[in-house]
Protein backbone atom coordinates (compact mmCIF):
# COMPACT_ATOMS: atom_id res chain seq x y z
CA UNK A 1 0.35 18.08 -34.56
CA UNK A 2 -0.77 16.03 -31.00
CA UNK A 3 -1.60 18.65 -28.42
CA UNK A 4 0.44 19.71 -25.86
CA UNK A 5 0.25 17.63 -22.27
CA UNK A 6 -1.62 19.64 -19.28
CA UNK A 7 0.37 21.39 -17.20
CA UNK A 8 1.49 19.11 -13.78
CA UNK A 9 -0.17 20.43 -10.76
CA UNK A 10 2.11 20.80 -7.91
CA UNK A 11 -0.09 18.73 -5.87
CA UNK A 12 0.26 15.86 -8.27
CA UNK A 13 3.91 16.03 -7.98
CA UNK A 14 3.77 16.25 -4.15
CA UNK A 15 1.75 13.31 -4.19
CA UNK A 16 3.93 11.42 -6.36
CA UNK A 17 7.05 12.58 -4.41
CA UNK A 18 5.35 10.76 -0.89
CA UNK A 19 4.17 7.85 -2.73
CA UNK A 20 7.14 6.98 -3.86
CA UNK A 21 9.37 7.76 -1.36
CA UNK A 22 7.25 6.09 1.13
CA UNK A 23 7.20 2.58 -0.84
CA UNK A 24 11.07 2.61 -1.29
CA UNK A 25 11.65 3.62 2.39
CA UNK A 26 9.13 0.53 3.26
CA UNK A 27 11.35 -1.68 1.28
CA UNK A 28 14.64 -0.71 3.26
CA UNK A 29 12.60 -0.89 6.85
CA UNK A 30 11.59 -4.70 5.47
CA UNK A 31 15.05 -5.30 4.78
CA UNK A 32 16.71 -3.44 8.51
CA UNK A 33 15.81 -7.02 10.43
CA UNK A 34 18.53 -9.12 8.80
CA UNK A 35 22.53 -9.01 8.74
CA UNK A 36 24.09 -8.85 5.61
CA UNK A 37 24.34 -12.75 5.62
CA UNK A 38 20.67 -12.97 5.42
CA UNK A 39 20.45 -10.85 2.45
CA UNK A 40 22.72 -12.85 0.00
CA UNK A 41 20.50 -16.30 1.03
CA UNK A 42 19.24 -17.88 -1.78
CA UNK A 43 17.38 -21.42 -0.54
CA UNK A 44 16.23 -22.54 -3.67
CA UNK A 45 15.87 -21.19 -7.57
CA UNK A 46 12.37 -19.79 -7.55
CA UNK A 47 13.42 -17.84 -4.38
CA UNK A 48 15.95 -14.70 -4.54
CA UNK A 49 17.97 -13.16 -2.17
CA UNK A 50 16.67 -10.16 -0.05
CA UNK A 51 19.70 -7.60 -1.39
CA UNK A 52 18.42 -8.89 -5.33
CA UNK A 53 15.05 -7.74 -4.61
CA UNK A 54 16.13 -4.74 -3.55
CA UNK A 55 18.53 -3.96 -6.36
CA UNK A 56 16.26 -5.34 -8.61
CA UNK A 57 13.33 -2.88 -7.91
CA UNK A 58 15.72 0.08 -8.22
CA UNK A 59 16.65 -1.54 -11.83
CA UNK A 60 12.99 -1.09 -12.37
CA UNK A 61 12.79 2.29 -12.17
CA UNK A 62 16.18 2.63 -13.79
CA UNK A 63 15.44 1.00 -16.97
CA UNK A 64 12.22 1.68 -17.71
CA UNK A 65 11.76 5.29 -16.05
CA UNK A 66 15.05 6.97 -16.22
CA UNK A 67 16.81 6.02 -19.09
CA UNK A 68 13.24 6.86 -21.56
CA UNK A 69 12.63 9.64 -19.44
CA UNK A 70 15.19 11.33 -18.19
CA UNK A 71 17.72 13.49 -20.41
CA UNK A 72 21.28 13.29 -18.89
CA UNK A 73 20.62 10.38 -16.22
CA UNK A 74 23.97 8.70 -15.60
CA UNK A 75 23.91 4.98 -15.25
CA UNK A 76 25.20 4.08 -11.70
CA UNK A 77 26.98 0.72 -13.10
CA UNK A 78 25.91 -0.76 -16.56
CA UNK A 79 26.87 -4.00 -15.75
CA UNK A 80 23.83 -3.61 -12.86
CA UNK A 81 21.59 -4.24 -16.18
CA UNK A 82 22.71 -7.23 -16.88
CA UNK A 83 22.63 -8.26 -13.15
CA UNK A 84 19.39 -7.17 -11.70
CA UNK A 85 17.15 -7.93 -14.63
CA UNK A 86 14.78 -10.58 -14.03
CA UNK A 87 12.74 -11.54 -17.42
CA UNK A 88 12.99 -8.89 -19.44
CA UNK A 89 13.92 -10.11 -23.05
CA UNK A 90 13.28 -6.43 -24.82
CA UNK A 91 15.82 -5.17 -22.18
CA UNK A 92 18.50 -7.37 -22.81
CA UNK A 93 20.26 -10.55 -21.02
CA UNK A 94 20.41 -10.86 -17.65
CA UNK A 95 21.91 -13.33 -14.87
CA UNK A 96 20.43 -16.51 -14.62
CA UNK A 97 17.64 -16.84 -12.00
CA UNK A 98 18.73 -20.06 -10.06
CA UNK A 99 22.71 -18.20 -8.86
CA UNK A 100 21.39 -15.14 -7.44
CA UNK A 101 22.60 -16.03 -4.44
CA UNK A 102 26.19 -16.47 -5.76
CA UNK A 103 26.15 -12.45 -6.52
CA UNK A 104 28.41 -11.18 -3.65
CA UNK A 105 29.62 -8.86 -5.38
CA UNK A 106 28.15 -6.12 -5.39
CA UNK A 107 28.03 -5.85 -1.77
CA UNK A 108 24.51 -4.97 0.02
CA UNK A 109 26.48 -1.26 0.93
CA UNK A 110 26.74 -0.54 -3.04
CA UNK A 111 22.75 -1.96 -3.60
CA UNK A 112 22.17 0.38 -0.87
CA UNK A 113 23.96 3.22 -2.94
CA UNK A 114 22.42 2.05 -5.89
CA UNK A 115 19.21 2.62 -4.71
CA UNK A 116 20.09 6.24 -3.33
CA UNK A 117 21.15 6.82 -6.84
CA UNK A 118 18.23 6.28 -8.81
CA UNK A 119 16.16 7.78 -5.81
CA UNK A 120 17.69 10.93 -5.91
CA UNK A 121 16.83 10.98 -10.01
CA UNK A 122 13.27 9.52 -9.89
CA UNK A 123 12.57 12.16 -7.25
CA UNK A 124 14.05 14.69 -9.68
CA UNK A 125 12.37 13.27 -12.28
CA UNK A 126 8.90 13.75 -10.48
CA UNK A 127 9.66 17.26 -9.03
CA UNK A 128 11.07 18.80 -12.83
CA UNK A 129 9.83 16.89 -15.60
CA UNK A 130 7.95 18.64 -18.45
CA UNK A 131 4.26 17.58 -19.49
CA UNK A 132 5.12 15.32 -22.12
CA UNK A 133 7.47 13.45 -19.55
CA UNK A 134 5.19 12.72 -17.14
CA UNK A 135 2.28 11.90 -19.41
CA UNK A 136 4.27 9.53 -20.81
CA UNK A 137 6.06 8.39 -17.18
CA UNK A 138 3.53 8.68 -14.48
CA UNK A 139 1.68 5.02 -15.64
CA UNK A 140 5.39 3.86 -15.68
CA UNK A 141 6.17 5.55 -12.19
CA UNK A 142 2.83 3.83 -10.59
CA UNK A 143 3.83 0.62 -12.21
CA UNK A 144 6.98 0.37 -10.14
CA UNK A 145 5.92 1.07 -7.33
CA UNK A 146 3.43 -1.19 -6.95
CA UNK A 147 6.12 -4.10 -8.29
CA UNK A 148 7.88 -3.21 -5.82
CA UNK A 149 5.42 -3.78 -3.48
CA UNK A 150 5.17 -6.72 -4.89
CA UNK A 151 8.26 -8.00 -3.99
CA UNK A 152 8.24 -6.54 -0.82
CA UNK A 153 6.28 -9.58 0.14
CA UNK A 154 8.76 -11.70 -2.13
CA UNK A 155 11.42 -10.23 0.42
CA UNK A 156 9.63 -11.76 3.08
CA UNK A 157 8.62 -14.97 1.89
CA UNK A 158 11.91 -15.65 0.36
CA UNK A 159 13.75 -14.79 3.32
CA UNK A 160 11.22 -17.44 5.39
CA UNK A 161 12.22 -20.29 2.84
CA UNK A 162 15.44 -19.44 3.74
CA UNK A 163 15.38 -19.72 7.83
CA UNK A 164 13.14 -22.57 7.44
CA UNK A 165 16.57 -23.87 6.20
CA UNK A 166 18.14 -23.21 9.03
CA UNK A 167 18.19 -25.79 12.19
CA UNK A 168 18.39 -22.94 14.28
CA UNK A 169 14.51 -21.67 13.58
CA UNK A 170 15.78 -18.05 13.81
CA UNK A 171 12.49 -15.45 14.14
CA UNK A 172 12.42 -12.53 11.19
CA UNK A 173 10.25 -10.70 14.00
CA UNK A 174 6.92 -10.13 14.46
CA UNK A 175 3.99 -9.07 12.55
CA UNK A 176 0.61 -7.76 14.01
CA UNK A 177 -1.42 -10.87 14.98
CA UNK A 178 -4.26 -11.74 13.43
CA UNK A 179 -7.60 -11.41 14.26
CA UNK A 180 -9.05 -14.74 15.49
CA UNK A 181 -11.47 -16.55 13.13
CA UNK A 182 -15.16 -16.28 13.25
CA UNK A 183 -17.08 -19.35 13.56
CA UNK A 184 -17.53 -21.33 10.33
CA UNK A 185 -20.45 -20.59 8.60
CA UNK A 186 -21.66 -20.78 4.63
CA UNK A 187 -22.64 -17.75 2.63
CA UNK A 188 -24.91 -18.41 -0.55
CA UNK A 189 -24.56 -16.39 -3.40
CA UNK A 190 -27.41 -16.95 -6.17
CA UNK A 191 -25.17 -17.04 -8.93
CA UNK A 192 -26.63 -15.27 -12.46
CA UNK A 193 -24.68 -12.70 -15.28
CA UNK A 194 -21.78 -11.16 -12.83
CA UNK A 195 -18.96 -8.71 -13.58
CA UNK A 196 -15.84 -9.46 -13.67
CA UNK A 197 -12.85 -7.49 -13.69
CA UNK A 198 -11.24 -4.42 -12.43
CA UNK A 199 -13.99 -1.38 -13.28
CA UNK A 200 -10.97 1.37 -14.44
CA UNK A 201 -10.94 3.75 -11.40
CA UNK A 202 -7.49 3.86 -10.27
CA UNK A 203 -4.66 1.07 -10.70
CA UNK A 204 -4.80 -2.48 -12.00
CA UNK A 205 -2.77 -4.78 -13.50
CA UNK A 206 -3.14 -5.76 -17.44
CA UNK A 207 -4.07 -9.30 -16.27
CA UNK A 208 -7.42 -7.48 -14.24
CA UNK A 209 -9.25 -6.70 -17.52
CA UNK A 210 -10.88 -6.16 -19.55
CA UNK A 211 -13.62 -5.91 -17.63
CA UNK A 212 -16.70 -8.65 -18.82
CA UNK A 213 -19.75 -10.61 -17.70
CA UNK A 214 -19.14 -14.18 -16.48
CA UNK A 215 -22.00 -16.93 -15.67
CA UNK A 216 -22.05 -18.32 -12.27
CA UNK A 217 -24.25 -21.14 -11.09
CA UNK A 218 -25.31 -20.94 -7.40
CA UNK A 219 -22.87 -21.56 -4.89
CA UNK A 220 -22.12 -20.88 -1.65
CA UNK A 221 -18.61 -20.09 -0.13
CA UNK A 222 -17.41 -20.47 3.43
CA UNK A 223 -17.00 -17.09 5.56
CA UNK A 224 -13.78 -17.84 6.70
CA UNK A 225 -9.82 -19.74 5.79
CA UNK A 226 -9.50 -23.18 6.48
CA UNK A 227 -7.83 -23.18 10.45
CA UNK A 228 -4.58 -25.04 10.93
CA UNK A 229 -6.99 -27.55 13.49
CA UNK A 230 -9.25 -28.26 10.63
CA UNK A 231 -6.24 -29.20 8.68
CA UNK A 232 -4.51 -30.93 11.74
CA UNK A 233 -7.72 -33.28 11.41
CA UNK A 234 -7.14 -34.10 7.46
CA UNK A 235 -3.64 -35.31 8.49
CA UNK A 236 -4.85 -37.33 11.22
CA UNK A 237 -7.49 -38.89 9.29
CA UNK A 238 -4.79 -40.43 6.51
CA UNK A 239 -5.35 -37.01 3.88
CA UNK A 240 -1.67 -37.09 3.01
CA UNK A 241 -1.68 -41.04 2.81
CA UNK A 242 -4.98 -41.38 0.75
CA UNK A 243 -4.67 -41.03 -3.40
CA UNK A 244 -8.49 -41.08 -4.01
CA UNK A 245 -8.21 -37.26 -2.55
CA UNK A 246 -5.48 -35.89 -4.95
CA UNK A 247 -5.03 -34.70 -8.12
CA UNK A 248 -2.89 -37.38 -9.91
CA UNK A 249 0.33 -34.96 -10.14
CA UNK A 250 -0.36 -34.13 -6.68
CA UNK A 251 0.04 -37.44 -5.27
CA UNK A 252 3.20 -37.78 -7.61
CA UNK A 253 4.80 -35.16 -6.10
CA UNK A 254 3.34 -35.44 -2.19
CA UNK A 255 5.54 -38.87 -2.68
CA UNK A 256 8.61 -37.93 -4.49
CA UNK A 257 8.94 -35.46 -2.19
CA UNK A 258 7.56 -36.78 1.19
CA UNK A 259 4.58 -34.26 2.18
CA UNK A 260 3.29 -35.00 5.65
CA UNK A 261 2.11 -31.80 6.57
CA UNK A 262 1.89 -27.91 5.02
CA UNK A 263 5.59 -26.85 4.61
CA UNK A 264 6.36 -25.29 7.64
CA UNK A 265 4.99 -27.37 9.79
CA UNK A 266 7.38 -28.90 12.17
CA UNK A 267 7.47 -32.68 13.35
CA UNK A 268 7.46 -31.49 17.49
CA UNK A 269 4.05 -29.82 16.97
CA UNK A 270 5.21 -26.46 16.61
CA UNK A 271 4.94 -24.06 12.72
CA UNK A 272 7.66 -21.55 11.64
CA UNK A 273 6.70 -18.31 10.93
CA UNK A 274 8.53 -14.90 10.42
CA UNK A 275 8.22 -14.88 13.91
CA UNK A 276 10.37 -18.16 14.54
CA UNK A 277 8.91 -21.75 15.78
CA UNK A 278 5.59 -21.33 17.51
CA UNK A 279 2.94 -24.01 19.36
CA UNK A 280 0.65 -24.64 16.19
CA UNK A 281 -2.65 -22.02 16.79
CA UNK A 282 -5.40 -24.36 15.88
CA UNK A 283 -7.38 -21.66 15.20
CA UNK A 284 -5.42 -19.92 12.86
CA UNK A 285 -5.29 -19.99 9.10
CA UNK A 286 -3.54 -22.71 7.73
CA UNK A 287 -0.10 -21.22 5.16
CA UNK A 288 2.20 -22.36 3.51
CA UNK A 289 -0.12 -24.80 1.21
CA UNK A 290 0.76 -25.77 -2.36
CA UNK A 291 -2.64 -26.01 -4.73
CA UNK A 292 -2.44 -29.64 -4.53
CA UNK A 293 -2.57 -29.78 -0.96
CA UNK A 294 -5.53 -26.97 -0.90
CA UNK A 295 -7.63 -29.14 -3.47
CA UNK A 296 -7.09 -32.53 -1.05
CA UNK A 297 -8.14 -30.75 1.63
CA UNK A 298 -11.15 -29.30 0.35
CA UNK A 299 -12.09 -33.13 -1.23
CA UNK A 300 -12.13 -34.54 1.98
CA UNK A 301 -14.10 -32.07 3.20
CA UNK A 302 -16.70 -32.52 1.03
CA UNK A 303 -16.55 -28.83 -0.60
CA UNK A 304 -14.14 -27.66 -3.63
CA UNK A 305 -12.53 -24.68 -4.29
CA UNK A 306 -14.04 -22.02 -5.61
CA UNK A 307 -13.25 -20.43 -9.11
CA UNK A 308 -11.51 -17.15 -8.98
CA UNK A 309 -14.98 -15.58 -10.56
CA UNK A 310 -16.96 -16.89 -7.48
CA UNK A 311 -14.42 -15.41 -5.06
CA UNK A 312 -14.71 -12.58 -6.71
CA UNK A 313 -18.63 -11.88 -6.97
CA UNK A 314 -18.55 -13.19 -3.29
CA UNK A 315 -15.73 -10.69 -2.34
CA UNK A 316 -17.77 -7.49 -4.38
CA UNK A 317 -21.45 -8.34 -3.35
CA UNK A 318 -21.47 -11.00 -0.04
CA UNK A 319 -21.51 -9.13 3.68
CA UNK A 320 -19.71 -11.56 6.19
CA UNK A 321 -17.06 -12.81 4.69
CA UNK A 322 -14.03 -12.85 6.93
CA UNK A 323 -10.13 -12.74 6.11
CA UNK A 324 -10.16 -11.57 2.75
CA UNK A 325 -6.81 -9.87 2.22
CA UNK A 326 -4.65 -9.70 6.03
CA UNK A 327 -4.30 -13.74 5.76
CA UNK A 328 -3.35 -15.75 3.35
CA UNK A 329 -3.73 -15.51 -0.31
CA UNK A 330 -6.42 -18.49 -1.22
CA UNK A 331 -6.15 -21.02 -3.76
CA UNK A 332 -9.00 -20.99 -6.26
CA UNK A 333 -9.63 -23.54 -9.03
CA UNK A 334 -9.15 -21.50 -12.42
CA UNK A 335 -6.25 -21.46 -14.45
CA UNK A 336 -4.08 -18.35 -15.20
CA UNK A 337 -5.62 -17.31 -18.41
CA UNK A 338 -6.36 -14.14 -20.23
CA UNK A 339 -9.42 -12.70 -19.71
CA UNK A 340 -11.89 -11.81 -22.99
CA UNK A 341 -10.33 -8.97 -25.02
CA UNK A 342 -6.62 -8.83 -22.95
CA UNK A 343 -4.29 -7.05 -24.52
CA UNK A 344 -0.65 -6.35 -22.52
CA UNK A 345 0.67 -3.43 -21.82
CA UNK A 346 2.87 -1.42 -24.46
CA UNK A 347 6.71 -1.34 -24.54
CA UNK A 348 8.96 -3.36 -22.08
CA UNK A 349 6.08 -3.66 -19.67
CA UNK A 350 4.15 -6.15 -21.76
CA UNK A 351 6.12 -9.15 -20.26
CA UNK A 352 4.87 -8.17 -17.05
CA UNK A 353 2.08 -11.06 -17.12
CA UNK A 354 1.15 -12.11 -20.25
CA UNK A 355 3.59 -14.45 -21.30
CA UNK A 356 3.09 -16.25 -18.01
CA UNK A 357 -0.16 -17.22 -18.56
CA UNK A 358 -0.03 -21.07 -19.30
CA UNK A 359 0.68 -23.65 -16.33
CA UNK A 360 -0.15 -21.54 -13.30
CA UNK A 361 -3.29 -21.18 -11.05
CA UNK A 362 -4.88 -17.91 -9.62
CA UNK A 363 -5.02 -17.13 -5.70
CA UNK A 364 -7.19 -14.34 -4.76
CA UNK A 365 -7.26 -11.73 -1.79
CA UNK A 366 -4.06 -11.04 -0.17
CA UNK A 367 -1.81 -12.26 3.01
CA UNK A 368 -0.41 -11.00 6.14
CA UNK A 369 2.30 -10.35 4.19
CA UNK A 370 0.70 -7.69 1.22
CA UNK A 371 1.81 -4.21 2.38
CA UNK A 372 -1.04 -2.27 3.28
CA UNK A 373 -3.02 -0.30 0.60
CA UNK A 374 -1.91 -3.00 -2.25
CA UNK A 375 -4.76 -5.48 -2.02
CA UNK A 376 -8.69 -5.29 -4.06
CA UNK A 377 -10.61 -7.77 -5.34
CA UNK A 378 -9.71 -7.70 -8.78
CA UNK A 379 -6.28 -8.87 -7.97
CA UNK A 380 -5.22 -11.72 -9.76
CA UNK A 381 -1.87 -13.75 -8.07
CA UNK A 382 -0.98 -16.96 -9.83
CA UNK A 383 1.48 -19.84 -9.30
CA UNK A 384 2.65 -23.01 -10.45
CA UNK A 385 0.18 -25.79 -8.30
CA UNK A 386 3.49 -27.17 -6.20
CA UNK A 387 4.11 -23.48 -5.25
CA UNK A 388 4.23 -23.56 -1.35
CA UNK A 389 6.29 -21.11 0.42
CA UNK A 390 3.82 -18.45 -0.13
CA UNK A 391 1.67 -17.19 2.27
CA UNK A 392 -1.18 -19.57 0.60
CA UNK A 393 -4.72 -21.02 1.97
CA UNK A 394 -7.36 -21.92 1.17
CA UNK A 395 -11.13 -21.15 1.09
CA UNK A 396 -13.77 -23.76 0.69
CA UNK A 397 -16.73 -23.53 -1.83
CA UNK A 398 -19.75 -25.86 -2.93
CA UNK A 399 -22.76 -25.97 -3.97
CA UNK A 400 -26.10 -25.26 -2.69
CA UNK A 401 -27.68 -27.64 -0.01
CA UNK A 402 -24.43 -29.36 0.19
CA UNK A 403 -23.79 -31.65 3.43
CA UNK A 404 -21.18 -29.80 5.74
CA UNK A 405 -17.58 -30.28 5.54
CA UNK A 406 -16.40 -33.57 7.95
């Protein structure tokens, strides 16, 4: 017979009860800034609506907590498992991605109760559940609750694709600024047998490991983001009229679909942010960039991007570099594959990232926008390349003895 789970501490529970409790309240205090019109906004199909993201977390927790987990949990409305799941094919059909914002029913006061519902449970769920329970929950538990940090930064960077729709430029509100930006300067790293992966103290991802030994040639990496001025110089100098600096599909797309400048930049001078239309900051770090863009860019400058690996052994082992994780997330060059030995996680979970890796490219660090506490190096983000309403920069890399960037 399998032994018998320890005994849960009461600490561990306590822990667990402020964790969580502290992420969902987060989500709701993200949400408090806009009416209920705001939350049913969807502005395009890879965006959602702010009340979706917070029904959908709650599903989370619903579906793959509660329902395993929890003897006697009551369902708050079935049909919510249909509506709120998001890719899920173990877990059934679910609403089609692109008319989430056509869901007005249910209304954001019965998402609200929703999420009371399963709060009240998982907190339950956490404060009485035997051994077995919560060795076979607490991974589970952890899981959703980072997700749903995760999409408290999709709340916010869907609900700026959304105002940027608007003629009226209306603010979110403010963030903390940011710190200004050192002066520009070039960090070598001697390249050699590096390591690679998320070590296995605390939480990761699947897509983080295994952990394994990757080559690196000697490079060196720039301390800080690209600034909006350096950027403000590309345009000037023809970068968004010039195809010898773009990748072919790129340029394809730049013209289809009429880039000028990053996506929120405005044609008076002034960027939208969550905190409305603002005088462009030259010194600030340039958002809002699709991977296309970010590889022009760092063309013309005479530099490259670097591959997620060398952002990573330059994040782990290189003093002095600057904006990290509270700017933008930064584009590297490597494509979203599995790393040596990945294996996905077991049960419903294992379509958290796996199956998405063909067609996208890694960013690394985090933005202004990654709740606090979520960000490390390991962390791998990934898009399609045209992805640019994300809080996305870039990071220049070359090699050694390399002429400085025009």
């Amino acid at each position: 017979m399998p032994a018998a789970s320890s005994p849960v501490s009461p600490a561990a529970r306590q822990q667990a009860h402020a964790r969580y409790a502290a992420i969902r309240a987060h989500t709701l205090a993200l949400a408090a800034p806009l009416s209920a019109e705001d939350q049913a906004l969807q502005s395009m199909p890879d965006a959602s609506p702010a009340k979706w993201h917070q029904a959908h977390t709650t599903w989370f927790f619903e579906a793959l907590l509660l329902r395993p987990l929890a003897p006697g949990y009551r369902l708050f409305n079935e049909q919510f498992l249909y509506l709120f799941n998001s890719y899920y094919e173990a877990l059934g059909p679910r609403h089609p991605r692109p008319q989430r914002g056509l869901l007005s029913r249910p209304g954001l006061d019965e998402v609200r109760a929703y999420r009371a519902h399963v709060d009240a449970a998982a907190l339950d769920c956490i404060a009485h559940c035997d051994a077995d329970s919560w060795a076979r929950g607490s991974a589970i538990l952890e899981l959703g609750l980072q997700h749903e940090q995760q999409h408290q930064e999709l709340l916010l960077t869907d609900i700026l694709h959304a105002f940027s729709c608007n003629p009226l430029w209306p603010a979110y509100g403010q963030l903390p600024e940011l710190p200004p930006a050192p002066a520009l300067q070039w960090l070598s790293h001697p390249g050699g047998v590096v390591e690679i992966g998320h070590p296995g103290t605390g939480f990761s991802f699947d897509n983080e490991g295994p952990r394994h030994q990757a080559l690196l040639q000697p490079f060196e990496i720039a301390n800080r983001l690209v600034t909006c001025g350096e950027f403000a110089d590309f345009i000037a100098d023809g970068g968004y009229r010039r195809p010898e600096l773009w990748l072919s599909d790129g340029w394809a797309l730049a013209r289809t679909q009429d880039w000028q400048a990053p996506a929120y930049w405005l044609a008076d001078g002034r960027v939208f942010g969550l905190g409305g239309a603002r005088a462009m900051d030259p010194a600030a770090p340039v958002l809002q960039l699709s991977f296309y863009e970010a590889a022009a860019y760092a063309d013309w400058a005479g530099a490259r991007l670097p591959s997620e690996f060398e952002w990573e052994a330059a994040a782990t082992a290189l003093p002095g570099l600057a904006q990290l994780y509270d700017c933008a997330w930064q584009w590297t060059r490597s494509a979203y594959h599995p790393y040596p030995g990945f294996r996905p996680l077991a049960g419903p979970a294992a379509e958290y990232n796996g199956k998405f890796m063909v067609g996208q490219l890694v960013l690394r660090g985090a933005s202004l926008a990654t709740p606090p506490g979520h960000a490390r190096a390991t962390y791998r983000n990934f898009f399609p390349p045209a992805a640019r309403w994300q809080f996305s920069g870039l990071r220049l890399a070359r090699e050694p003895q390399q002429g400085a960037p025009r």
